[in-house]
Protein backbone atom coordinates (compact mmCIF):
# COMPACT_ATOMS: atom_id res chain seq x y z
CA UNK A 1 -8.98 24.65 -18.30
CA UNK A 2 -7.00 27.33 -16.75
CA UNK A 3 -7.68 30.95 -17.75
CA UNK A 4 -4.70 33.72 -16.21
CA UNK A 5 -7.11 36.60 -17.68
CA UNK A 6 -10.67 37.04 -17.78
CA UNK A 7 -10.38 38.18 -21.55
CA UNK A 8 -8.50 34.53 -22.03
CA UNK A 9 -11.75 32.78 -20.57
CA UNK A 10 -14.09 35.40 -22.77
CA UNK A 11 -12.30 34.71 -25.64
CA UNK A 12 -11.95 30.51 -25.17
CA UNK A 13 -15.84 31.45 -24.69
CA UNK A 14 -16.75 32.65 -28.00
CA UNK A 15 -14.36 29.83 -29.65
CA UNK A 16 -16.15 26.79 -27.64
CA UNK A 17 -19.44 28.58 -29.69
CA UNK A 18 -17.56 28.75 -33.05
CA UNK A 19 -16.75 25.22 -32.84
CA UNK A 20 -19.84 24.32 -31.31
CA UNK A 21 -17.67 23.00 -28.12
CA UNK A 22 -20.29 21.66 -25.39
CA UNK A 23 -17.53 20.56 -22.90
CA UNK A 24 -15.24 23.06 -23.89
CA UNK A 25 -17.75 26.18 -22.97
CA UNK A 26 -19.26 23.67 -20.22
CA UNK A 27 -15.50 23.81 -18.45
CA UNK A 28 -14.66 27.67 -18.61
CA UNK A 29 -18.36 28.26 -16.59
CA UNK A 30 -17.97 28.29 -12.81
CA UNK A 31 -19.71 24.88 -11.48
CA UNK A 32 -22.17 26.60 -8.81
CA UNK A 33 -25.81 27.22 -8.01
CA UNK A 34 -25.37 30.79 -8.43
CA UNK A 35 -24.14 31.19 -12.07
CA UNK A 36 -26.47 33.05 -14.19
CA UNK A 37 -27.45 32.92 -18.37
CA UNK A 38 -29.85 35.20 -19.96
CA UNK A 39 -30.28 34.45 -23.60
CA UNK A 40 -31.90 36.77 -26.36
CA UNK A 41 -35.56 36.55 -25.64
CA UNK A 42 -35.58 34.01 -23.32
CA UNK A 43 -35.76 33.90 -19.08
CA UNK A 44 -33.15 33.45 -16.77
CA UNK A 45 -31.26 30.87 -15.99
CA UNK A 46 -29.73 29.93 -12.30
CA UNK A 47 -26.99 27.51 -11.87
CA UNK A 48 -24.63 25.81 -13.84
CA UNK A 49 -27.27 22.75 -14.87
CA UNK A 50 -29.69 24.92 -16.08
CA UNK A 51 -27.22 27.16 -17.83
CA UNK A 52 -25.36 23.84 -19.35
CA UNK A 53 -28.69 22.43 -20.49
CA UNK A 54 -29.17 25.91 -22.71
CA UNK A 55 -26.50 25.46 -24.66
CA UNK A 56 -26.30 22.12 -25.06
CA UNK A 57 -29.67 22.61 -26.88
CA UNK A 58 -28.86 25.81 -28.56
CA UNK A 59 -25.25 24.31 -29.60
CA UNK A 60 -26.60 21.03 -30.97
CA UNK A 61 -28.24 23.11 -34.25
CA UNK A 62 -24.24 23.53 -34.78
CA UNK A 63 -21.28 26.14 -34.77
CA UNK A 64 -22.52 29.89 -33.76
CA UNK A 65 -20.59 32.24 -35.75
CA UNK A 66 -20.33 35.46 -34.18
CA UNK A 67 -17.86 38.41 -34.54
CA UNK A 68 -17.64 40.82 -31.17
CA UNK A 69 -16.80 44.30 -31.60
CA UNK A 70 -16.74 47.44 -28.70
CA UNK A 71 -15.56 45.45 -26.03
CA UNK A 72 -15.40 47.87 -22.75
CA UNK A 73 -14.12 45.68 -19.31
CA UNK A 74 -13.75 46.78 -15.76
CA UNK A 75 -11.71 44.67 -13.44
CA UNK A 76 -10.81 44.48 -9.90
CA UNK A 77 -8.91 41.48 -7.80
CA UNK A 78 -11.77 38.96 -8.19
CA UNK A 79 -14.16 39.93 -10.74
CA UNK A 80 -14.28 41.59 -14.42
CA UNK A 81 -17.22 42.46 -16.34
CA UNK A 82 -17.12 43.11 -20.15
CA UNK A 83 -19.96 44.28 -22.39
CA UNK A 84 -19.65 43.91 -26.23
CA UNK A 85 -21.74 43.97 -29.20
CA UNK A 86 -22.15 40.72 -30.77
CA UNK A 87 -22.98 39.83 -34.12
CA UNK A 88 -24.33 37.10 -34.49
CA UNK A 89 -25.45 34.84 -38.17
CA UNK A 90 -28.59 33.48 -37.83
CA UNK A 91 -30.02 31.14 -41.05
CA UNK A 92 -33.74 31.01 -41.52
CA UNK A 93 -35.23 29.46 -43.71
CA UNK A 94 -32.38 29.24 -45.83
CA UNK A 95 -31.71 33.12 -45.47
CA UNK A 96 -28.94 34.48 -43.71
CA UNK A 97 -29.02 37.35 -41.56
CA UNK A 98 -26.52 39.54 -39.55
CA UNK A 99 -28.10 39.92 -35.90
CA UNK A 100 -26.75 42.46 -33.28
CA UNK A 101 -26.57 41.79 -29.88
CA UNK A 102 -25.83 43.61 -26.80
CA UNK A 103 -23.90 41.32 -24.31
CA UNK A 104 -22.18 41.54 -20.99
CA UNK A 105 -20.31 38.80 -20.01
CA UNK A 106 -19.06 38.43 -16.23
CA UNK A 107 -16.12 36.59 -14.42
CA UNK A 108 -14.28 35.29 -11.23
CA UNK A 109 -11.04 34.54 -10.21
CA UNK A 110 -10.77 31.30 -8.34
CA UNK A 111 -7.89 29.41 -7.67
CA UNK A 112 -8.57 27.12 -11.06
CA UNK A 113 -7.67 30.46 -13.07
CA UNK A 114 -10.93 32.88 -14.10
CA UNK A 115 -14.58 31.36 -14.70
CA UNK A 116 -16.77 32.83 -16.55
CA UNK A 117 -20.28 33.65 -13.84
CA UNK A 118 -22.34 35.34 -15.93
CA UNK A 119 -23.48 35.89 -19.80
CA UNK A 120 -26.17 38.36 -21.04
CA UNK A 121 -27.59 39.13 -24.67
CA UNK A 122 -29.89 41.04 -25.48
CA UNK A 123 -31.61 42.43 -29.00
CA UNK A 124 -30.15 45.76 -30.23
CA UNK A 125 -32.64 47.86 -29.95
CA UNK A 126 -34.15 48.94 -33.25
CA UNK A 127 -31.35 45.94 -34.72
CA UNK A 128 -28.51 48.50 -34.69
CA UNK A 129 -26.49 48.47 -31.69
CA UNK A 130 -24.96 52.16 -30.83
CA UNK A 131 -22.22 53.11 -28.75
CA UNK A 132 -22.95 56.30 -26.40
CA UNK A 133 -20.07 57.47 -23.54
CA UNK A 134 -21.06 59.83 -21.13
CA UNK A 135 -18.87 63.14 -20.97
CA UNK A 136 -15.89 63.63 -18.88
CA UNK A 137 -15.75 66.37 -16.75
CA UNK A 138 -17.66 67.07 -13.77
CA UNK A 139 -21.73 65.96 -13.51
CA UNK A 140 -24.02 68.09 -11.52
């Protein structure tokens, strides 16, 4: 696939989970050693065959539905980052249950469009992500 914007590869990112798309989310992820995955709760992961191994486990319990919200990128030449809350279902034991998540999601341009390097999520803290912006103005 060919992503002209990193928010194109973030968002074919989040539909390859919705649809429970292995090759799909397995295609937008750069193919090298250095690539990184941190799932909720769980170690890091180094290169793309670990990194494709976690989801295809997590991804073959089915679709992930989850709904971002307060999306704030940066973006130079080469790279973007975004972080984002994400909320996430999760069904236990027959209950349902609306999860929060705080998530940065990293990307570089290559000459196959953008590819996503990097995905983070971590617990809200307390289960109730807040937003906090530091003041403009000059800091001392």
């Amino acid at each position: 696939m060919l992503f002209a914007s990193p928010e194109e590869c973030e968002r074919a990112f989040y539909e390859a989970l919705a649809s429970a798309d292995l090759e799909a989310l397995s295609d937008l992820w750069l193919q090298d050693d250095d690539v990184c995955c941190i799932h909720p709760g769980s170690s890091r992961l180094i290169g793309y065959a670990a990194v494709r191994a976690s989801w295809a486990a997590i991804l073959a319990a089915g679709p992930l539905v989850i709904t971002t919200l307060a999306r704030r990128s940066f973006e130079s030449p080469g790279l973007a980052v975004s972080s984002l809350i994400e909320e996430v279902v999760v069904t236990q034991g027959g209950a349902r249950q609306l999860v929060q998540l705080l998530a940065s999601n990293a990307f570089t341009k290559t000459p196959a469009g953008w590819k996503m390097i990097l995905h983070m999520g971590v617990p809200a803290p307390e289960g109730q992500a807040m937003q906090s912006e530091a003041p403009t103005g000059t800091v001392h």
